[in-house]
Protein backbone atom coordinates (compact mmCIF):
# COMPACT_ATOMS: atom_id res chain seq x y z
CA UNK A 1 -4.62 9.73 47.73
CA UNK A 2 -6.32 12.25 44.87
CA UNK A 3 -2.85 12.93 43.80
CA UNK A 4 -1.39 9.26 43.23
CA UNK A 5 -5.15 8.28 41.60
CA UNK A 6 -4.51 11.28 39.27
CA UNK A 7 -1.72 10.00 38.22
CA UNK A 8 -2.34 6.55 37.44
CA UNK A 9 -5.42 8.09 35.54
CA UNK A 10 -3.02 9.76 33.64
CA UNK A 11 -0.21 7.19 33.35
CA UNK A 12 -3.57 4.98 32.19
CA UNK A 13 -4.46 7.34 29.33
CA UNK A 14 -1.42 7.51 27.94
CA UNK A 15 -0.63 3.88 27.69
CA UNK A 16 -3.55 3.35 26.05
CA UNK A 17 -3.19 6.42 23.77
CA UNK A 18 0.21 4.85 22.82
CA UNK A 19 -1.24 1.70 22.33
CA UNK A 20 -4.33 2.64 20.24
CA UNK A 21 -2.00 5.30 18.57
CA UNK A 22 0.58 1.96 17.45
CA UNK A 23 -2.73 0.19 16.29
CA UNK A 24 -3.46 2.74 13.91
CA UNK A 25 -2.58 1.20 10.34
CA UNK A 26 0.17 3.10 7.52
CA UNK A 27 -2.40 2.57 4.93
CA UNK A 28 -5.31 0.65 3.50
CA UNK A 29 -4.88 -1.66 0.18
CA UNK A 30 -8.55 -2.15 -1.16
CA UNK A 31 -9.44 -4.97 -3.61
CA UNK A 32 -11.84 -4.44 -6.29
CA UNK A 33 -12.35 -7.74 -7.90
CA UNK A 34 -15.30 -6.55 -10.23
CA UNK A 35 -12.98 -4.34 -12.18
CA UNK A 36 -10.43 -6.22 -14.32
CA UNK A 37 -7.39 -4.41 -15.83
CA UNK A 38 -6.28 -7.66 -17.57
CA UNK A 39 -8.75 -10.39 -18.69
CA UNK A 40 -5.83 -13.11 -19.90
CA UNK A 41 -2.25 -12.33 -18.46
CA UNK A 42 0.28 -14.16 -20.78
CA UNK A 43 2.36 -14.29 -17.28
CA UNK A 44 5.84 -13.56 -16.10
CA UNK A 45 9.06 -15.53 -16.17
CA UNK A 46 12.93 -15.00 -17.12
CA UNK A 47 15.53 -14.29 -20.03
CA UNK A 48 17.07 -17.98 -20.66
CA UNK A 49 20.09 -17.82 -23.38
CA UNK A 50 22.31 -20.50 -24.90
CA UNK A 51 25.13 -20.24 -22.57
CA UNK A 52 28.55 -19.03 -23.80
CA UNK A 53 30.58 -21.84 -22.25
CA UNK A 54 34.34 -20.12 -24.04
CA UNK A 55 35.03 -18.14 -21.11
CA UNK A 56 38.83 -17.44 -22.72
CA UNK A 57 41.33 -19.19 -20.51
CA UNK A 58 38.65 -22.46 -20.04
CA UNK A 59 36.07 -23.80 -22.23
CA UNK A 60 33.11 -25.62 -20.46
CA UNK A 61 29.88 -27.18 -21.30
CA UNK A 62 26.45 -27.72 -18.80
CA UNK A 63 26.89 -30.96 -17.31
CA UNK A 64 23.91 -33.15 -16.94
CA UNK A 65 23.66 -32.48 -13.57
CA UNK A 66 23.39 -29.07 -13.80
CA UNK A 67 20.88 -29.15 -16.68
CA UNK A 68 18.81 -31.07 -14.05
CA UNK A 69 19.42 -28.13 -11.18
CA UNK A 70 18.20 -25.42 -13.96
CA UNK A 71 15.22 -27.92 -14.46
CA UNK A 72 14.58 -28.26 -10.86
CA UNK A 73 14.64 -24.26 -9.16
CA UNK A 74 13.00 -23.10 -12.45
CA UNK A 75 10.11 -25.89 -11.57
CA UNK A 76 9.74 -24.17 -8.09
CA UNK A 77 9.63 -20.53 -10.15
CA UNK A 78 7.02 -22.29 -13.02
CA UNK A 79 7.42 -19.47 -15.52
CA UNK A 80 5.18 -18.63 -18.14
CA UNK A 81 6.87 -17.26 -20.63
CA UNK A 82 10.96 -17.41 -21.56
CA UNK A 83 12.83 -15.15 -23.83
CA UNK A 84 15.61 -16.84 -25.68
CA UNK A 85 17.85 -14.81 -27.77
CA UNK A 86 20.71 -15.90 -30.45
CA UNK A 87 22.69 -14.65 -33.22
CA UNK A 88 21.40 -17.00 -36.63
CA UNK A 89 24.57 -15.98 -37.83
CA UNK A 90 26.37 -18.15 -35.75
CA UNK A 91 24.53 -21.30 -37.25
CA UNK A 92 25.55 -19.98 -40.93
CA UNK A 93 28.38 -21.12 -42.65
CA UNK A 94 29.57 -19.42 -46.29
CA UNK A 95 25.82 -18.62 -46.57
CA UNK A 96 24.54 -21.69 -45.80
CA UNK A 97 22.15 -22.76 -42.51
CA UNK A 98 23.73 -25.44 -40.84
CA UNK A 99 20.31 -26.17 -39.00
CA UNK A 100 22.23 -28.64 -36.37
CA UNK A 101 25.27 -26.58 -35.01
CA UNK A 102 25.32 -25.95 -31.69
CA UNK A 103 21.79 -27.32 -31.78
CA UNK A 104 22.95 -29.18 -28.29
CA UNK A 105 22.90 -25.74 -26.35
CA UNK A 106 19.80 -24.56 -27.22
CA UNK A 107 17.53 -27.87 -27.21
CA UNK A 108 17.61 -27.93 -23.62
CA UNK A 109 16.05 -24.90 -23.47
CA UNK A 110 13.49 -25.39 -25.37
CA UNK A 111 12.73 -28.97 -24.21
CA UNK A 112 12.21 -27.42 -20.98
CA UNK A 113 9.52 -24.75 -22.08
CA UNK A 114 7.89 -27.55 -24.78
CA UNK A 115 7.52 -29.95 -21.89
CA UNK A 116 6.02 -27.48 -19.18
CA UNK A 117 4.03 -25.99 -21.54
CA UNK A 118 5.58 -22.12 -21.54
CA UNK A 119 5.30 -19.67 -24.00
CA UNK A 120 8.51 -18.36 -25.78
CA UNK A 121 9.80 -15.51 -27.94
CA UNK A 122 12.51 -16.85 -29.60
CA UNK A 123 14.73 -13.86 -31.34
CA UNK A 124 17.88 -13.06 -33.26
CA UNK A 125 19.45 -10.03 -31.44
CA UNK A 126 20.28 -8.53 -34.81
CA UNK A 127 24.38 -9.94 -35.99
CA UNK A 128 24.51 -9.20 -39.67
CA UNK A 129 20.70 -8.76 -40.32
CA UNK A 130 21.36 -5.52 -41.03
CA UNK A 131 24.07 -2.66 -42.44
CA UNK A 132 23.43 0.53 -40.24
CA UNK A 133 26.26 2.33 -42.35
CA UNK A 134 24.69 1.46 -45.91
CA UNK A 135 21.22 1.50 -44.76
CA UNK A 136 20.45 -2.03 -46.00
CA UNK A 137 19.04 -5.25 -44.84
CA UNK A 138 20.80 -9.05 -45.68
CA UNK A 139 18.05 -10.44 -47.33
CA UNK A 140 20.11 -13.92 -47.33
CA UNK A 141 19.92 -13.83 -43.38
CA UNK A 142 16.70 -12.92 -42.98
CA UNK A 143 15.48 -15.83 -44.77
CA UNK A 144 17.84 -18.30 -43.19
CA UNK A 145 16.83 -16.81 -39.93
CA UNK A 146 12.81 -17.70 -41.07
CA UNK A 147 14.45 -21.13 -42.01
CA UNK A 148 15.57 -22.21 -38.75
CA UNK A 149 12.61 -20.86 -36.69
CA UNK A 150 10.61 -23.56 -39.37
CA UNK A 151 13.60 -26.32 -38.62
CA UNK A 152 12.96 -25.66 -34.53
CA UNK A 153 9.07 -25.01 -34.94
CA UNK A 154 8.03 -27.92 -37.90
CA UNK A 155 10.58 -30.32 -38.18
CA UNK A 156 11.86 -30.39 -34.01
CA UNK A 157 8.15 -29.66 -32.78
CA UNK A 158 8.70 -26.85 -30.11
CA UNK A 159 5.42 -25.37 -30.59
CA UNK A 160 6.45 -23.74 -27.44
CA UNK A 161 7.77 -20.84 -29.72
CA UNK A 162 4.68 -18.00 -29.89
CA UNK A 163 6.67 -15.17 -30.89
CA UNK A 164 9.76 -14.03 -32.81
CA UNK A 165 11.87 -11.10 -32.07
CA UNK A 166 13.77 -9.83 -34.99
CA UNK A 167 16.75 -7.51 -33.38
CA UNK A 168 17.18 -6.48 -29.96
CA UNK A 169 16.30 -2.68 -28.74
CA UNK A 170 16.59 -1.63 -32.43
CA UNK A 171 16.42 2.37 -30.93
CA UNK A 172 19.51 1.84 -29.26
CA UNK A 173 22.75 3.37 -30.61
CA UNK A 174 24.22 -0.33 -29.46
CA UNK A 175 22.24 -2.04 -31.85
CA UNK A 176 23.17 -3.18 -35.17
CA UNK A 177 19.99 -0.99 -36.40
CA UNK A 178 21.76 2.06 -34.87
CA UNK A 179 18.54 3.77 -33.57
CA UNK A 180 16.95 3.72 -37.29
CA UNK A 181 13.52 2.86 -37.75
CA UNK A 182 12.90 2.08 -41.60
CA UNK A 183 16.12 -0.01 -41.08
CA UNK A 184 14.36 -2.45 -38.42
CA UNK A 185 10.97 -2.17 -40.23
CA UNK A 186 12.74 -3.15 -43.44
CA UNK A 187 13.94 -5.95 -41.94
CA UNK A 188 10.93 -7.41 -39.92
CA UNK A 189 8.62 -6.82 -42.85
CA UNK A 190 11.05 -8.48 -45.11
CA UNK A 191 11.00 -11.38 -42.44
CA UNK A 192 7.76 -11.69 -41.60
CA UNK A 193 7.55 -12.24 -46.01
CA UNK A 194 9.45 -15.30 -45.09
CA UNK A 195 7.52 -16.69 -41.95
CA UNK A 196 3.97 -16.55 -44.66
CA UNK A 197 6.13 -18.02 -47.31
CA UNK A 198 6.99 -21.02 -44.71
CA UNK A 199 3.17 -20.82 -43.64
CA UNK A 200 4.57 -20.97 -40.48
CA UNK A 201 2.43 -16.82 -39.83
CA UNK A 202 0.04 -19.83 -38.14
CA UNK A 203 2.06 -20.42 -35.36
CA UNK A 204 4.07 -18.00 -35.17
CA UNK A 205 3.77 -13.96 -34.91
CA UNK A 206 6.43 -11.06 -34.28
CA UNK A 207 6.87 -9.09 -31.12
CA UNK A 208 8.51 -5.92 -31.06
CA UNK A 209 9.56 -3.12 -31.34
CA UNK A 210 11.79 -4.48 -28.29
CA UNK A 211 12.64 -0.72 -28.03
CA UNK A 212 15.08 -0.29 -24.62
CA UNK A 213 12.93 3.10 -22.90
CA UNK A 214 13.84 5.39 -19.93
CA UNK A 215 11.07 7.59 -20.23
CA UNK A 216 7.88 8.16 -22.31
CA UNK A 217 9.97 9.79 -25.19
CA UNK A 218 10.16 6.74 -27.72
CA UNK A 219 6.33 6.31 -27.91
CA UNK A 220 6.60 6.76 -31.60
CA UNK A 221 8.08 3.15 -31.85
CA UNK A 222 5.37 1.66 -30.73
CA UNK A 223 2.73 4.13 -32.97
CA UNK A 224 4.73 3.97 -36.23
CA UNK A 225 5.17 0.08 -35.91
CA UNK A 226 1.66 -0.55 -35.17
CA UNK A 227 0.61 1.62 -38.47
CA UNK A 228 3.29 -0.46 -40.55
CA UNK A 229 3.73 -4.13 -39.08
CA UNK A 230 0.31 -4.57 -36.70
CA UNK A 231 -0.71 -7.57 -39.25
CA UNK A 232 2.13 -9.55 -38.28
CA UNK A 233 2.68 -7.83 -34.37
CA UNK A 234 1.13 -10.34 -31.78
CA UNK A 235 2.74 -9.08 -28.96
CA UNK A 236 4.06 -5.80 -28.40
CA UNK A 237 6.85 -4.87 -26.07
CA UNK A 238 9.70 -2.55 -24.26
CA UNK A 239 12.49 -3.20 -22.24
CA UNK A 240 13.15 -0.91 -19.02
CA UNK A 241 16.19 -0.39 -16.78
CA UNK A 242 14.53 2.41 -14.01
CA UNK A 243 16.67 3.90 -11.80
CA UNK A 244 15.51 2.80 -7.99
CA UNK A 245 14.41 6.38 -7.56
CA UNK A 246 12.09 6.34 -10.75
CA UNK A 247 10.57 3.21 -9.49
CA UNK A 248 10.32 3.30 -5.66
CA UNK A 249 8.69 7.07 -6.58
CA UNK A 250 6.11 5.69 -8.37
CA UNK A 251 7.00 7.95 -11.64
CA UNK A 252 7.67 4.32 -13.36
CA UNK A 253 4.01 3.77 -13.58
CA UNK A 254 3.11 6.86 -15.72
CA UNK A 255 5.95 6.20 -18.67
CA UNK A 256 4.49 2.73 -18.30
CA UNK A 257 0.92 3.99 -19.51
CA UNK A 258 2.25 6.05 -22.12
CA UNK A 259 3.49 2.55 -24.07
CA UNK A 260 0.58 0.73 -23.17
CA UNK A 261 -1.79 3.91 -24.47
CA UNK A 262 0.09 3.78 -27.83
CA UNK A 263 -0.90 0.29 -28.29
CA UNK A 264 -3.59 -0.68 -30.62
CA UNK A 265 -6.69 -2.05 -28.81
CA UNK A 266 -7.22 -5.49 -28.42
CA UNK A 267 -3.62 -5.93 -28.38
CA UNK A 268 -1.22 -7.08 -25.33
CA UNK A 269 2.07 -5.69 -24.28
CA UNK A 270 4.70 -6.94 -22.20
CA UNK A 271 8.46 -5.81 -20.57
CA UNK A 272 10.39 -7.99 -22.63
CA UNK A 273 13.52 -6.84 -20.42
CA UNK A 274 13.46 -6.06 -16.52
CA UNK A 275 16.21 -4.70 -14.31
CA UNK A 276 17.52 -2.07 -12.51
CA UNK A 277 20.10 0.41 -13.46
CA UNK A 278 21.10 3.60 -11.45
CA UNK A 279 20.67 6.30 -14.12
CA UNK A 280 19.38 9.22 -11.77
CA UNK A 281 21.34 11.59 -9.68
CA UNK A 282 19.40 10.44 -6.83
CA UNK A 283 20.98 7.02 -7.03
CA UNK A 284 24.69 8.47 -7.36
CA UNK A 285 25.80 6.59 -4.26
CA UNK A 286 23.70 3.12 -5.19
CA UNK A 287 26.03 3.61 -8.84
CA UNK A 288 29.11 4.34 -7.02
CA UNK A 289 28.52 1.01 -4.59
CA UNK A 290 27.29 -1.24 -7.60
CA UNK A 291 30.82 -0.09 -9.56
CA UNK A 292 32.65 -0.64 -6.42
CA UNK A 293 31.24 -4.22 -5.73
CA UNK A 294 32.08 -5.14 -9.36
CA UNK A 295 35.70 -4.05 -9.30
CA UNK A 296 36.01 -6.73 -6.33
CA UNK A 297 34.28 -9.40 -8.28
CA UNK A 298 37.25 -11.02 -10.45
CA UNK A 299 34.98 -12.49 -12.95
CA UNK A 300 32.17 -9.30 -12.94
CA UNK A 301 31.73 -6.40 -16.30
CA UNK A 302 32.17 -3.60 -14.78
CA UNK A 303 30.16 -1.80 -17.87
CA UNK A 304 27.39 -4.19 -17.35
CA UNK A 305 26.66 -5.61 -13.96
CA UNK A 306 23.98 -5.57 -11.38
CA UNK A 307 25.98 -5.94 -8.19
CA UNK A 308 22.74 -5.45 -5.77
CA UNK A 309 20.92 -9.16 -6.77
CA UNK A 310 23.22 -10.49 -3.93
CA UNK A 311 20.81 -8.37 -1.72
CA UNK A 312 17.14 -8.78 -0.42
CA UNK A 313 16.59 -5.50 -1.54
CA UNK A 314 17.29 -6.21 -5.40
CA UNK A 315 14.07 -8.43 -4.54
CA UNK A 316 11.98 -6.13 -3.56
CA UNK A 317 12.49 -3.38 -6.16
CA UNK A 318 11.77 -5.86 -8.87
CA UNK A 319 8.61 -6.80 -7.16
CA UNK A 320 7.72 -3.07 -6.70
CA UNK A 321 8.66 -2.69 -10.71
CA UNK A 322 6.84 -5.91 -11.55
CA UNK A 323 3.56 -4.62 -9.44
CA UNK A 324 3.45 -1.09 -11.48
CA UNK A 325 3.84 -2.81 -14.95
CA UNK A 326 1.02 -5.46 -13.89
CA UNK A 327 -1.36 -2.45 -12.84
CA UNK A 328 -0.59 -0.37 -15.71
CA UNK A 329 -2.16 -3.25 -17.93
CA UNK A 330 0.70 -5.06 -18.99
CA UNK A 331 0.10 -8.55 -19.71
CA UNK A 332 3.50 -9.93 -18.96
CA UNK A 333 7.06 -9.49 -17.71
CA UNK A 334 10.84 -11.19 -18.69
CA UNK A 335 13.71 -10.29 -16.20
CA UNK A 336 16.80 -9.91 -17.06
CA UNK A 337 18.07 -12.67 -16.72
CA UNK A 338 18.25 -16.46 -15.30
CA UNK A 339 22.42 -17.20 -14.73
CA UNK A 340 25.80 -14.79 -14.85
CA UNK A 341 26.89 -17.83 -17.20
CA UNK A 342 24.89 -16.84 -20.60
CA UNK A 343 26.70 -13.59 -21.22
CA UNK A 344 30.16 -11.90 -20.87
CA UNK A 345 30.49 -8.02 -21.72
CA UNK A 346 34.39 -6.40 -21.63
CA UNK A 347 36.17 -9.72 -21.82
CA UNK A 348 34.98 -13.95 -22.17
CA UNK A 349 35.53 -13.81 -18.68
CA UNK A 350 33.99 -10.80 -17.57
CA UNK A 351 30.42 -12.30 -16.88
CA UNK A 352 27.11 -9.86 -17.19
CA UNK A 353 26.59 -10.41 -13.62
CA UNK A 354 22.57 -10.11 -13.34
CA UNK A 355 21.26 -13.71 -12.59
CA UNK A 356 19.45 -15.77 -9.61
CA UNK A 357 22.71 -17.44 -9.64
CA UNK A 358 25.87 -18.63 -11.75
CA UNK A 359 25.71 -22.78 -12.29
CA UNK A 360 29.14 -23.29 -13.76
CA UNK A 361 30.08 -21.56 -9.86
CA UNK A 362 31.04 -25.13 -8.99
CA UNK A 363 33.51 -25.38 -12.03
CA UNK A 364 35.14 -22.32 -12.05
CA UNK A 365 33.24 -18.98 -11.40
CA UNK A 366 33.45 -20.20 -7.52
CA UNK A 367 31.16 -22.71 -5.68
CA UNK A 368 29.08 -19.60 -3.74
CA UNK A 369 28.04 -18.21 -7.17
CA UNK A 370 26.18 -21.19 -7.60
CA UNK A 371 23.71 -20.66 -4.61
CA UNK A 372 20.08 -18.86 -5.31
CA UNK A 373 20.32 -15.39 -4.87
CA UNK A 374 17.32 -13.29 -3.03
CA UNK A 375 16.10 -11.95 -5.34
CA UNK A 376 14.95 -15.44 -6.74
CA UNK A 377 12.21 -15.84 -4.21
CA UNK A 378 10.33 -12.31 -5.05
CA UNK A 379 10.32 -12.66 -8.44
CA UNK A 380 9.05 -16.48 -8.40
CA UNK A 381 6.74 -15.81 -5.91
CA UNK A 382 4.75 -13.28 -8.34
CA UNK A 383 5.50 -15.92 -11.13
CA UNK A 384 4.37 -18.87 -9.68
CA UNK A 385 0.68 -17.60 -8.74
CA UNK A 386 0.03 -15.31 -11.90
CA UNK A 387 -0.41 -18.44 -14.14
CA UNK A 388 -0.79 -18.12 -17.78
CA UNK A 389 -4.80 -16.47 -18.37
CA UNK A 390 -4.98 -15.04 -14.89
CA UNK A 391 -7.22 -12.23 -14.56
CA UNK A 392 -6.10 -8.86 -12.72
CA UNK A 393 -8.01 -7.07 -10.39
CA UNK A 394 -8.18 -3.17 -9.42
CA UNK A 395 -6.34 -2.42 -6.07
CA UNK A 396 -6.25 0.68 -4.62
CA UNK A 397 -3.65 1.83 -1.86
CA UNK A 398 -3.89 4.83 -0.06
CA UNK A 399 -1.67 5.92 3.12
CA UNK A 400 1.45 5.41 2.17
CA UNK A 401 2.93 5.84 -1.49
CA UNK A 402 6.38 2.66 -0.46
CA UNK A 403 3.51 0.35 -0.42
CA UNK A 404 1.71 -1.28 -3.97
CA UNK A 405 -0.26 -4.27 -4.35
CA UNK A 406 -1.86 -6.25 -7.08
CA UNK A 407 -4.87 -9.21 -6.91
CA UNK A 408 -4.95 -12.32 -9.15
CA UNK A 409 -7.62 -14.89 -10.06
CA UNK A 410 -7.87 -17.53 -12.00
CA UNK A 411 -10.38 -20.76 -12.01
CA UNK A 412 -11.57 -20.31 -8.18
CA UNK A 413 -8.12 -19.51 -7.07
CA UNK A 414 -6.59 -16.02 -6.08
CA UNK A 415 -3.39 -14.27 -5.03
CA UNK A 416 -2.71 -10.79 -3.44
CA UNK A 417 1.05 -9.13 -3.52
CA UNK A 418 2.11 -6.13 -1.73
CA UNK A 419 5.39 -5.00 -1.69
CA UNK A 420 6.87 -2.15 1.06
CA UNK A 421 10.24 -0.34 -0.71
CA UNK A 422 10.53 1.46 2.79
CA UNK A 423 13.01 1.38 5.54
CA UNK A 424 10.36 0.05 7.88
CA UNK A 425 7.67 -2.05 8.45
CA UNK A 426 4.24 -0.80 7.81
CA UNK A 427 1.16 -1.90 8.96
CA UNK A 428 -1.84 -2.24 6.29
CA UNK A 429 -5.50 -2.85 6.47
CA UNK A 430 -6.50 -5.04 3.58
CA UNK A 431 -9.85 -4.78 2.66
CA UNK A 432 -12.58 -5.72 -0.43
CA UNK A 433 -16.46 -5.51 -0.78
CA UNK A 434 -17.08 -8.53 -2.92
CA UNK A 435 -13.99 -10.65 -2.44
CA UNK A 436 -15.40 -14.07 -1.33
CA UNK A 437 -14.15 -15.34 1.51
CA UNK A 438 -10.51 -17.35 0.82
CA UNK A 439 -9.78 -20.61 2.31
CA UNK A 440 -6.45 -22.61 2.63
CA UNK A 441 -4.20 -19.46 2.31
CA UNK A 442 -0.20 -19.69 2.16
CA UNK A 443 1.58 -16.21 3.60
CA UNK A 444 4.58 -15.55 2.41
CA UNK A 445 6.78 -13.45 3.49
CA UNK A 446 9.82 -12.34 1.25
CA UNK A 447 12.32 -10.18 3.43
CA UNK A 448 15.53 -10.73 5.36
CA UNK A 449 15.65 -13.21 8.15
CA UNK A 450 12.11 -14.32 6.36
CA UNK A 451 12.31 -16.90 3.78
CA UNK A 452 11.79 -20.56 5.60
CA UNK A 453 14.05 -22.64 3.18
CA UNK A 454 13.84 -26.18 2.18
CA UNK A 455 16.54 -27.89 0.05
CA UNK A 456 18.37 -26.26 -2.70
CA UNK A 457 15.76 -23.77 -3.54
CA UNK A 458 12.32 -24.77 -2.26
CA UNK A 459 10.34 -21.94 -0.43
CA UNK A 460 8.05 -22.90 2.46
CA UNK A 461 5.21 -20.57 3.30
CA UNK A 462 5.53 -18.80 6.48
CA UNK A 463 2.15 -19.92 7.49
CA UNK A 464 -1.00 -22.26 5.67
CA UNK A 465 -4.42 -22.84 6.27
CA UNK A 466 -5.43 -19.61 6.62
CA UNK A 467 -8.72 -18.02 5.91
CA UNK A 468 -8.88 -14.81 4.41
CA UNK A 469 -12.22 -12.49 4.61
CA UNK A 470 -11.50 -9.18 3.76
CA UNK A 471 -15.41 -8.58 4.64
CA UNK A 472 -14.31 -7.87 7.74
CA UNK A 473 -11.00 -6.14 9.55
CA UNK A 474 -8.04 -7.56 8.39
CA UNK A 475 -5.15 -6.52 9.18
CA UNK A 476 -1.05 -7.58 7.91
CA UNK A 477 2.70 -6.11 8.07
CA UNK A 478 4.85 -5.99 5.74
CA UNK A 479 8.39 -5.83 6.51
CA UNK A 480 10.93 -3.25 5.31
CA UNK A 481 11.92 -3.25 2.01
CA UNK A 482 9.36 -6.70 2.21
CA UNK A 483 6.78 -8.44 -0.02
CA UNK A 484 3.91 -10.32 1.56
CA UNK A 485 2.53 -12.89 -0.83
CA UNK A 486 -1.15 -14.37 0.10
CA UNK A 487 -2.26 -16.99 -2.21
CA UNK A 488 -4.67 -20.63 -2.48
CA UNK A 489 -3.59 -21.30 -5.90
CA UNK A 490 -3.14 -25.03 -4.56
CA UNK A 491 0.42 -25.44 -5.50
């Protein structure tokens, strides 16, 4: 009998050395909610153009009904703050502001961030403002440009408008600056003369430098245009297109700081432009895919499309990007960008294919381009419950580098995000010494096979009524390539 006891001893010990050894968590996300990175986060949302509707062979226009679609998923999202962009040039004729032309594309815009209360940079992405070839600036546009931010600010009433943007990514070779920095401060200064004239400084102040950034190498931007323009900067901001590599790595987060160190204190910045582009060697094969996937897409740029937002994946990544640029101090975040429809790149037809979906699907893009993407879900998730004068929390996360987290307060109510870029699901303890304890939690869990769906676009939580008291051992997994969302904000 010794030998057969023996053995189940040992068969014993190492079932419960394989259990214990299974129990044993990836890595531990601590929650510090006495230190505050941010005191009053502006909050995140979504680039939201006047749509093209000439798409070459077919012209088309936004039919009530799909105004009313917009209305309703962007409700479920409840951004905080919208970039719109336009050329003022397009609303001049022989020199002359024609205040009311195409004024029916952009009003429901607006009307939609005026009546939910959301903070906008409005901005002129830079069509004749300047001549990069004779160095000068169109003083006539500039001032027509100040005239119709008064027309949509006094006389229309969208106080919505916080900020003005006066040319896109000025540092880029693309823009109609042509990487020159007198040229763009030229022309903002010589704006911003014309906001004070309008007294409309008030209401109104400038973000920029909107410089487009791939690493910390363009830091002088943001020093040289906080020496000359920080009386009429509000807001500064950068744009970033990582490579997956340079996010999931965690490199993003230090050419994040160097921006945000540049900044003059007591001053907020935010990404005015989000997405992913596969720049790095490491991502040859993710390229190679995303150009592949494009040339079967009849209606997709093949210069400038991101092919991955039909995935889950494209979800996580921009909650993993959105995480670092939160914890690095910045106080808010735009993707890029709300519908296919708003932009084409090679041809009318060949849409900038980079949205949660494409509404005019139904009329001619094709009725499945129409549907809410993935990525959708992540990115509303951490929009919905970081409301407009949230305060961030420290979190620390040690174990496992695929897994980052942020924490998020606000009147009573709190949320915690962590996001797993991995190929697996990891188990995490989740921890804090003067968290209070959390009642009437929501989980949700953003991954494939995941989301519980309601309707058109409505996300259910995966669970409610929780109670969360990180006092004491509490442990949660978070899927591959996942992001678990815990929250009481009671909405």
């Amino acid at each position: 009998m010794r030998p057969i006891v023996s053995k189940i001893i040992v068969s014993f010990w190492l079932v419960t050395t394989v259990i214990s050894c299974s129990a044993v968590s990836d890595a531990t996300v601590a929650v510090d909610s006495t230190t505050i990175i941010n005191s009053n986060y502006i909050g995140n949302g979504v680039q939201w153009d006047p749509y093209q509707l000439d798409y070459g062979e077919k012209q088309l226009k936004i039919s009530s009904e799909d105004w009313q679609k917009l209305y309703s998923r962007l409700d479920f999202m409840r951004p905080q703050f919208i970039r719109v962009m336009i050329n003022t040039t397009s609303v001049i004729e022989n020199g002359v502001l024609n205040e009311m032309k195409n004024y029916e594309n952009i009003a429901p815009i607006l009307e939609y961030c005026q009546s939910r209360n959301v903070k906008v940079v409005l901005g002129d992405w830079g069509d004749r403002m300047v001549n990069s070839k004779t160095n000068t600036i169109s003083e006539n546009n500039l001032k027509l440009a100040a005239k119709y931010l008064d027309f949509l600010v006094n006389k229309k009433g969208f106080s919505c408008i916080h900020y003005y943007n006066m040319i896109n990514e000025p540092n880029g070779f693309w823009s109609s600056t042509d990487e020159n920095y007198e040229l763009w401060k030229n022309a903002a200064g010589y704006f911003w003369s014309e906001v004070k004239a309008l007294n409309l400084d008030q209401k109104v102040s400038l973000l920029g430098p909107d410089i487009a950034i791939w690493k910390a190498d363009k830091v002088d931007w943001i020093t040289k245009s906080a020496k000359d323009l920080d009386h009429a900067i509000g807001v500064y901001d950068i744009h970033t297109y990582p490579s997956k590599i340079t996010v999931n790595s965690g490199e993003y987060t230090s050419i994040l700081k160097a921006y945000k160190d540049a900044v003059p204190a007591g001053k907020p910045i935010v990404m005015g432009e989000i997405g992913f582009k596969f720049v790095e060697k490491e991502d040859k094969a993710l390229l190679n895919e995303n150009i592949a996937r494009a040339k079967a897409k009849p209606y997709a740029s093949l210069e400038d499309s991101q092919m991955f937002v039909y995935d889950y994946v494209y979800g996580s990544d921009m909650a993993d990007a959105l995480i670092q640029t939160v914890n690095a101090g910045y106080s808010g975040s735009v993707a890029w960008m709300l519908d296919d429809a708003m932009h084409a790149k090679e041809e009318k037809n060949k849409l900038k294919v980079w949205g949660f979906w494409n509404i005019l699907g139904d009329e001619y893009f094709g009725s499945e381009e129409e549907k809410v993407r993935p990525w959708f879900y992540s990115w509303s998730l951490l929009t919905k419950y970081m409301p407009s004068g949230s305060q961030i929390h420290k979190v620390s996360v040690e174990g496992n580098p695929n897994l980052k987290a942020i924490s998020v307060s606000k009147e009573g109510k709190n949320m915690i995000a962590i996001v797993n870029v991995s190929s697996k699901a990891l188990q995490i303890n989740l921890t804090s010494k003067d968290l209070p304890v959390l009642n009437q939690i929501k989980k949700f869990v953003y991954a494939k096979d995941k989301l519980k769906f309601e309707g058109d676009h409505n996300l259910l939580a995966n669970q409610s009524n929780l109670t969360l008291d990180l006092n004491k051992k509490t442990t949660e997994t978070i899927p591959a390539e996942g992001l678990l969302v815990l929250t009481n904000f009671d909405y």
